[in-house]
PDB file of N, CA and C in Angstrom:
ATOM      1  N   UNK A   1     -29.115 -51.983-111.952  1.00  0.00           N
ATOM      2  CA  UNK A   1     -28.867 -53.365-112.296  1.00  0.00           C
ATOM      3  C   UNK A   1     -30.109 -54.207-112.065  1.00  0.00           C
ATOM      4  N   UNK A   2     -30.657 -53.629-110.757  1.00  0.00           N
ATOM      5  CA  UNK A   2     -32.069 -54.624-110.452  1.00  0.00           C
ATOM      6  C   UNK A   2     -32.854 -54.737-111.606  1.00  0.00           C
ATOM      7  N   UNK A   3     -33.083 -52.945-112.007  1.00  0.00           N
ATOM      8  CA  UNK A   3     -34.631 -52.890-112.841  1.00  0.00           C
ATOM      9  C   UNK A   3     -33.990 -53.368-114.042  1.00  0.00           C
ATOM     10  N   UNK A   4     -32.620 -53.866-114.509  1.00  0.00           N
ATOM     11  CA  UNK A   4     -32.582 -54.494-115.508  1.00  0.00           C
ATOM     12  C   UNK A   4     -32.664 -55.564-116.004  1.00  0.00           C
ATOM     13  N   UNK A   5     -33.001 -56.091-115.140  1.00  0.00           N
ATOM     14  CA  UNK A   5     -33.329 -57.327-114.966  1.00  0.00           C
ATOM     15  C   UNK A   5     -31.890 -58.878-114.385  1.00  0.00           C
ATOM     16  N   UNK A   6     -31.026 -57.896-113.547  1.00  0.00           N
ATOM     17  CA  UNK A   6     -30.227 -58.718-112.847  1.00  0.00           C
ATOM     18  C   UNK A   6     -30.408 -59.354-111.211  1.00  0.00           C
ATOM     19  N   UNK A   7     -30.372 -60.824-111.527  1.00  0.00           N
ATOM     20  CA  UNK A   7     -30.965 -61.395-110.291  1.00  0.00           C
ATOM     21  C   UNK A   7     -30.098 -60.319-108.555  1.00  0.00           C
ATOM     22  N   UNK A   8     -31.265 -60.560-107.869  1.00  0.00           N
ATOM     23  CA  UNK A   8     -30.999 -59.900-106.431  1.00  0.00           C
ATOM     24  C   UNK A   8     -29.688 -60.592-106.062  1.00  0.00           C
ATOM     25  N   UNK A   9     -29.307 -61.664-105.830  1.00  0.00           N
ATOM     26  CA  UNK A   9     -28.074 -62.403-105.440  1.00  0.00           C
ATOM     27  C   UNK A   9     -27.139 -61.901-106.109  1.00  0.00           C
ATOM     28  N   UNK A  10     -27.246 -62.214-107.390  1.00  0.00           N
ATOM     29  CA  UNK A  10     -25.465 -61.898-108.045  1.00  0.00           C
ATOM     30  C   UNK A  10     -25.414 -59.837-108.210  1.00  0.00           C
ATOM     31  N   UNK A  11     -26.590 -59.453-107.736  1.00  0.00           N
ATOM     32  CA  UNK A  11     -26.480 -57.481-107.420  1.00  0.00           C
ATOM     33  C   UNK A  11     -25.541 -57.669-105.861  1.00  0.00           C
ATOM     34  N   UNK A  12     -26.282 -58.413-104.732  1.00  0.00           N
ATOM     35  CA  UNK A  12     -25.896 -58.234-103.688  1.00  0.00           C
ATOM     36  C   UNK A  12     -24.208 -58.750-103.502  1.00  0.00           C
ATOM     37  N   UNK A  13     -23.594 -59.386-104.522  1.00  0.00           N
ATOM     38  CA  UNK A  13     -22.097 -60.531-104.159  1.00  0.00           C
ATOM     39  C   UNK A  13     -21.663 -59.081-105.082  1.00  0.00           C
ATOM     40  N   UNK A  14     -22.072 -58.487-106.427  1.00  0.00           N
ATOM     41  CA  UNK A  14     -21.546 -57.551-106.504  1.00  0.00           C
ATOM     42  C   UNK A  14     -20.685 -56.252-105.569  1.00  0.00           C
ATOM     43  N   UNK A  15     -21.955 -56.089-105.267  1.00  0.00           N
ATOM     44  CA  UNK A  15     -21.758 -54.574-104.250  1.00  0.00           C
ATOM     45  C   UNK A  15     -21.148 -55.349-102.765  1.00  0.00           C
ATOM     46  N   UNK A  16     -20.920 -56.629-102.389  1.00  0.00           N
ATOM     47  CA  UNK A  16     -20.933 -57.041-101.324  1.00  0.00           C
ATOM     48  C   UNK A  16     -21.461 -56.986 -99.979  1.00  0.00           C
ATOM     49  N   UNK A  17     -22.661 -57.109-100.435  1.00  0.00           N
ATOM     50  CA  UNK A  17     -23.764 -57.039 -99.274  1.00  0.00           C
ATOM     51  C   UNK A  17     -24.595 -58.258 -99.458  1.00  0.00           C
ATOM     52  N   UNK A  18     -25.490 -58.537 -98.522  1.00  0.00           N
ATOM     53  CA  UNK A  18     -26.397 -59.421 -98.291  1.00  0.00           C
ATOM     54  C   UNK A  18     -27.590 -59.575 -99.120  1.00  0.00           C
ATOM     55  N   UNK A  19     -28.722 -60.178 -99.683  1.00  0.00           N
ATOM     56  CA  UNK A  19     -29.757 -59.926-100.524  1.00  0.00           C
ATOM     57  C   UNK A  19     -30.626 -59.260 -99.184  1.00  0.00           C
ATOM     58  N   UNK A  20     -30.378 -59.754 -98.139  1.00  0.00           N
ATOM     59  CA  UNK A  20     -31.223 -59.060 -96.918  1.00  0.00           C
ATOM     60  C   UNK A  20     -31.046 -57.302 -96.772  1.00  0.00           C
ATOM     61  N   UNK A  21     -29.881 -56.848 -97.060  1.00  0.00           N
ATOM     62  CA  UNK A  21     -29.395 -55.457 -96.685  1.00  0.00           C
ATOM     63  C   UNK A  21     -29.480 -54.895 -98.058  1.00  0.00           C
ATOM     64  N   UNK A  22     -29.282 -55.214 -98.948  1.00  0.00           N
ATOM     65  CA  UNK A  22     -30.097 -54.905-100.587  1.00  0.00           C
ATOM     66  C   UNK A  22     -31.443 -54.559-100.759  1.00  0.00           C
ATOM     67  N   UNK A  23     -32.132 -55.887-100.271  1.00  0.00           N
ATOM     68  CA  UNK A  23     -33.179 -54.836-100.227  1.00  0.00           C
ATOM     69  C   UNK A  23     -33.882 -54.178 -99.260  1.00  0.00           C
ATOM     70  N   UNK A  24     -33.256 -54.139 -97.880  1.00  0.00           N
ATOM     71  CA  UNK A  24     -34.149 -52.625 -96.941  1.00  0.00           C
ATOM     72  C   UNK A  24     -33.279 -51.657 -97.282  1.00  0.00           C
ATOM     73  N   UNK A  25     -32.038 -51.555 -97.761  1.00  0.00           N
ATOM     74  CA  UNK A  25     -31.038 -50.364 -98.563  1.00  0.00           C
ATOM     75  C   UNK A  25     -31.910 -49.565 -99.549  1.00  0.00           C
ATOM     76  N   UNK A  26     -31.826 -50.373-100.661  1.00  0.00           N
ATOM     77  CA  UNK A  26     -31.953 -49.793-101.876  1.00  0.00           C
ATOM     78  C   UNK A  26     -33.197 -50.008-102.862  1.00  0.00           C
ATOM     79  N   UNK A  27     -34.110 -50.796-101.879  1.00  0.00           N
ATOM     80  CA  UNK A  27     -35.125 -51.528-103.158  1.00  0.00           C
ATOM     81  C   UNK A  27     -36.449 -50.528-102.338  1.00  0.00           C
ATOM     82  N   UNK A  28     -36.891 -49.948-103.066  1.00  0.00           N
ATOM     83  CA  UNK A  28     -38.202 -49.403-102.883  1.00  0.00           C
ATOM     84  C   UNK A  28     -39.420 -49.061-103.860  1.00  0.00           C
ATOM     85  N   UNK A  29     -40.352 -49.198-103.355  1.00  0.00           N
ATOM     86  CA  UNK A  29     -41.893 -48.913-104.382  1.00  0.00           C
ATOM     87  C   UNK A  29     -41.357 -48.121-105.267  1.00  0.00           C
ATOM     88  N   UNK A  30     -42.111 -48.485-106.678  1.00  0.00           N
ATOM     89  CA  UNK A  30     -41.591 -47.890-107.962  1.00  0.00           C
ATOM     90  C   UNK A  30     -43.214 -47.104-108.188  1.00  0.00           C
ATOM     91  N   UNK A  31     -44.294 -47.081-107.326  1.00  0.00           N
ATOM     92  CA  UNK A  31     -45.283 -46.955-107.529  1.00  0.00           C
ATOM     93  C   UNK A  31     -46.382 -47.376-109.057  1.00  0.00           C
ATOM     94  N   UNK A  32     -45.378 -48.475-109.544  1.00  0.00           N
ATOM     95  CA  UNK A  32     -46.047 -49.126-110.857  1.00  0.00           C
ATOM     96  C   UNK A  32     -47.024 -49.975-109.982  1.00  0.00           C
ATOM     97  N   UNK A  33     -48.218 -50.511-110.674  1.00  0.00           N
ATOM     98  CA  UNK A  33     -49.148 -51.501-110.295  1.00  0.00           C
ATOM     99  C   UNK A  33     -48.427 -52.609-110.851  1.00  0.00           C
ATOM    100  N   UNK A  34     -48.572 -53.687-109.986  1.00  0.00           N
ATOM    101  CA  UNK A  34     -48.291 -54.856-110.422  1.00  0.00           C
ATOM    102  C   UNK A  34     -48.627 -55.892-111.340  1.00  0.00           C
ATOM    103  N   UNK A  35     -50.182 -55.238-111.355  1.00  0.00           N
ATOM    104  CA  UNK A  35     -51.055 -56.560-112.227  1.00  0.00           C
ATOM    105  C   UNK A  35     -50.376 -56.693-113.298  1.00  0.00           C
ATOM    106  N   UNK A  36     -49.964 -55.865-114.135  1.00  0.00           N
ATOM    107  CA  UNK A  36     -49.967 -56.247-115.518  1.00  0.00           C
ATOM    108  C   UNK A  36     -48.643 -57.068-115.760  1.00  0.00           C
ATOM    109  N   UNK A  37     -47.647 -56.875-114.960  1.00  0.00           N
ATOM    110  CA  UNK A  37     -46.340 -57.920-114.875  1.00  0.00           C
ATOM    111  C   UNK A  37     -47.100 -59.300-114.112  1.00  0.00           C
ATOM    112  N   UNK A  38     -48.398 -59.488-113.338  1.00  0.00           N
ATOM    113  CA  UNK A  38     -48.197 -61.090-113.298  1.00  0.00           C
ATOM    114  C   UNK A  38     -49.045 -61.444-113.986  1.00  0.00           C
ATOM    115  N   UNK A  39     -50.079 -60.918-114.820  1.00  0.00           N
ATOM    116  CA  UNK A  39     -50.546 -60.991-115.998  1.00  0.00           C
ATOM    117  C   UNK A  39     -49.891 -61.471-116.797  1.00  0.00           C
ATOM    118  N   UNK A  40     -48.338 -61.363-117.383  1.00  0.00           N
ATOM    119  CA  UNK A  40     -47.811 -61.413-118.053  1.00  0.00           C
ATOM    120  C   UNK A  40     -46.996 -63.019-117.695  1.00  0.00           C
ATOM    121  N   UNK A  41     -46.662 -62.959-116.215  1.00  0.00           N
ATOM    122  CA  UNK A  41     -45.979 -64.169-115.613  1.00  0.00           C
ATOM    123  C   UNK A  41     -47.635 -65.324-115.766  1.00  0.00           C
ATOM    124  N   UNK A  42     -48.538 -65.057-115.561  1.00  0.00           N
ATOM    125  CA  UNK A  42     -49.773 -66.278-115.364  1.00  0.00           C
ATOM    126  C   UNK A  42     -50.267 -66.350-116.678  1.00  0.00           C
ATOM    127  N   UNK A  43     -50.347 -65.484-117.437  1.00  0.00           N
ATOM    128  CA  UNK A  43     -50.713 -65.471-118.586  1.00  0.00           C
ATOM    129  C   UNK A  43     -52.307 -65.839-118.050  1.00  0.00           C
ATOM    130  N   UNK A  44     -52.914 -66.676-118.811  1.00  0.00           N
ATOM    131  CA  UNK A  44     -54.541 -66.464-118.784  1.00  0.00           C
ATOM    132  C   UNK A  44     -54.737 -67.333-117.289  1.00  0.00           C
ATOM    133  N   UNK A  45     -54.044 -68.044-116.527  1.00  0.00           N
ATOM    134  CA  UNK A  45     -54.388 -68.582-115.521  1.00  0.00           C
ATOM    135  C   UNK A  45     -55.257 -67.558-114.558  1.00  0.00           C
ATOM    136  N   UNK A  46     -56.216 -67.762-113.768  1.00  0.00           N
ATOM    137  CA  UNK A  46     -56.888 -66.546-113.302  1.00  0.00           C
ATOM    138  C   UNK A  46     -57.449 -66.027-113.786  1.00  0.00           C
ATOM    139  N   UNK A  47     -57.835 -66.190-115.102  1.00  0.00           N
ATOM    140  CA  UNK A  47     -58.890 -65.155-115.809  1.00  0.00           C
ATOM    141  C   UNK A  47     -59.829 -65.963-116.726  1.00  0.00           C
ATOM    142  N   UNK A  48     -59.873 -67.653-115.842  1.00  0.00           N
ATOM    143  CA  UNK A  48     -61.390 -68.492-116.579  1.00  0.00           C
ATOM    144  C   UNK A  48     -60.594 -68.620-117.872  1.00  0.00           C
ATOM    145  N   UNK A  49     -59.382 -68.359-118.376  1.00  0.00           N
ATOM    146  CA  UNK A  49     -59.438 -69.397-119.911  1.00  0.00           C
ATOM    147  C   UNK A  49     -58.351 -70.330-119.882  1.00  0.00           C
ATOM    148  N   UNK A  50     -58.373 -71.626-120.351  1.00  0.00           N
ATOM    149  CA  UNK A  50     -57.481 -72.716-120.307  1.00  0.00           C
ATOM    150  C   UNK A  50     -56.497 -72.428-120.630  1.00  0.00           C
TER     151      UNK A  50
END
């Protein structure tokens, strides 16, 4: 549900747990690099073009 893009809160009221116990449970390194998802969130901010 996470990697599908369903917010952490309405996963955790699902399963009835906490967003705190969600994720030291179940959320772990996917070993993807990150850059290119906040690349995508900043778009050119950070990279000198307006």
């Amino acid at each position: 549900m996470i990697s599908a893009g369903t917010p952490l809160g309405d996963v955790a009221e699902y399963l009835g747990d906490t967003v705190q116990t969600l994720v030291k449970t179940y959320l772990h390194a996917s070993g993807v690099d990150p850059v290119s998802t906040l690349d995508k969130i900043l778009g050119a901010v950070g990279k000198g073009k307006p």
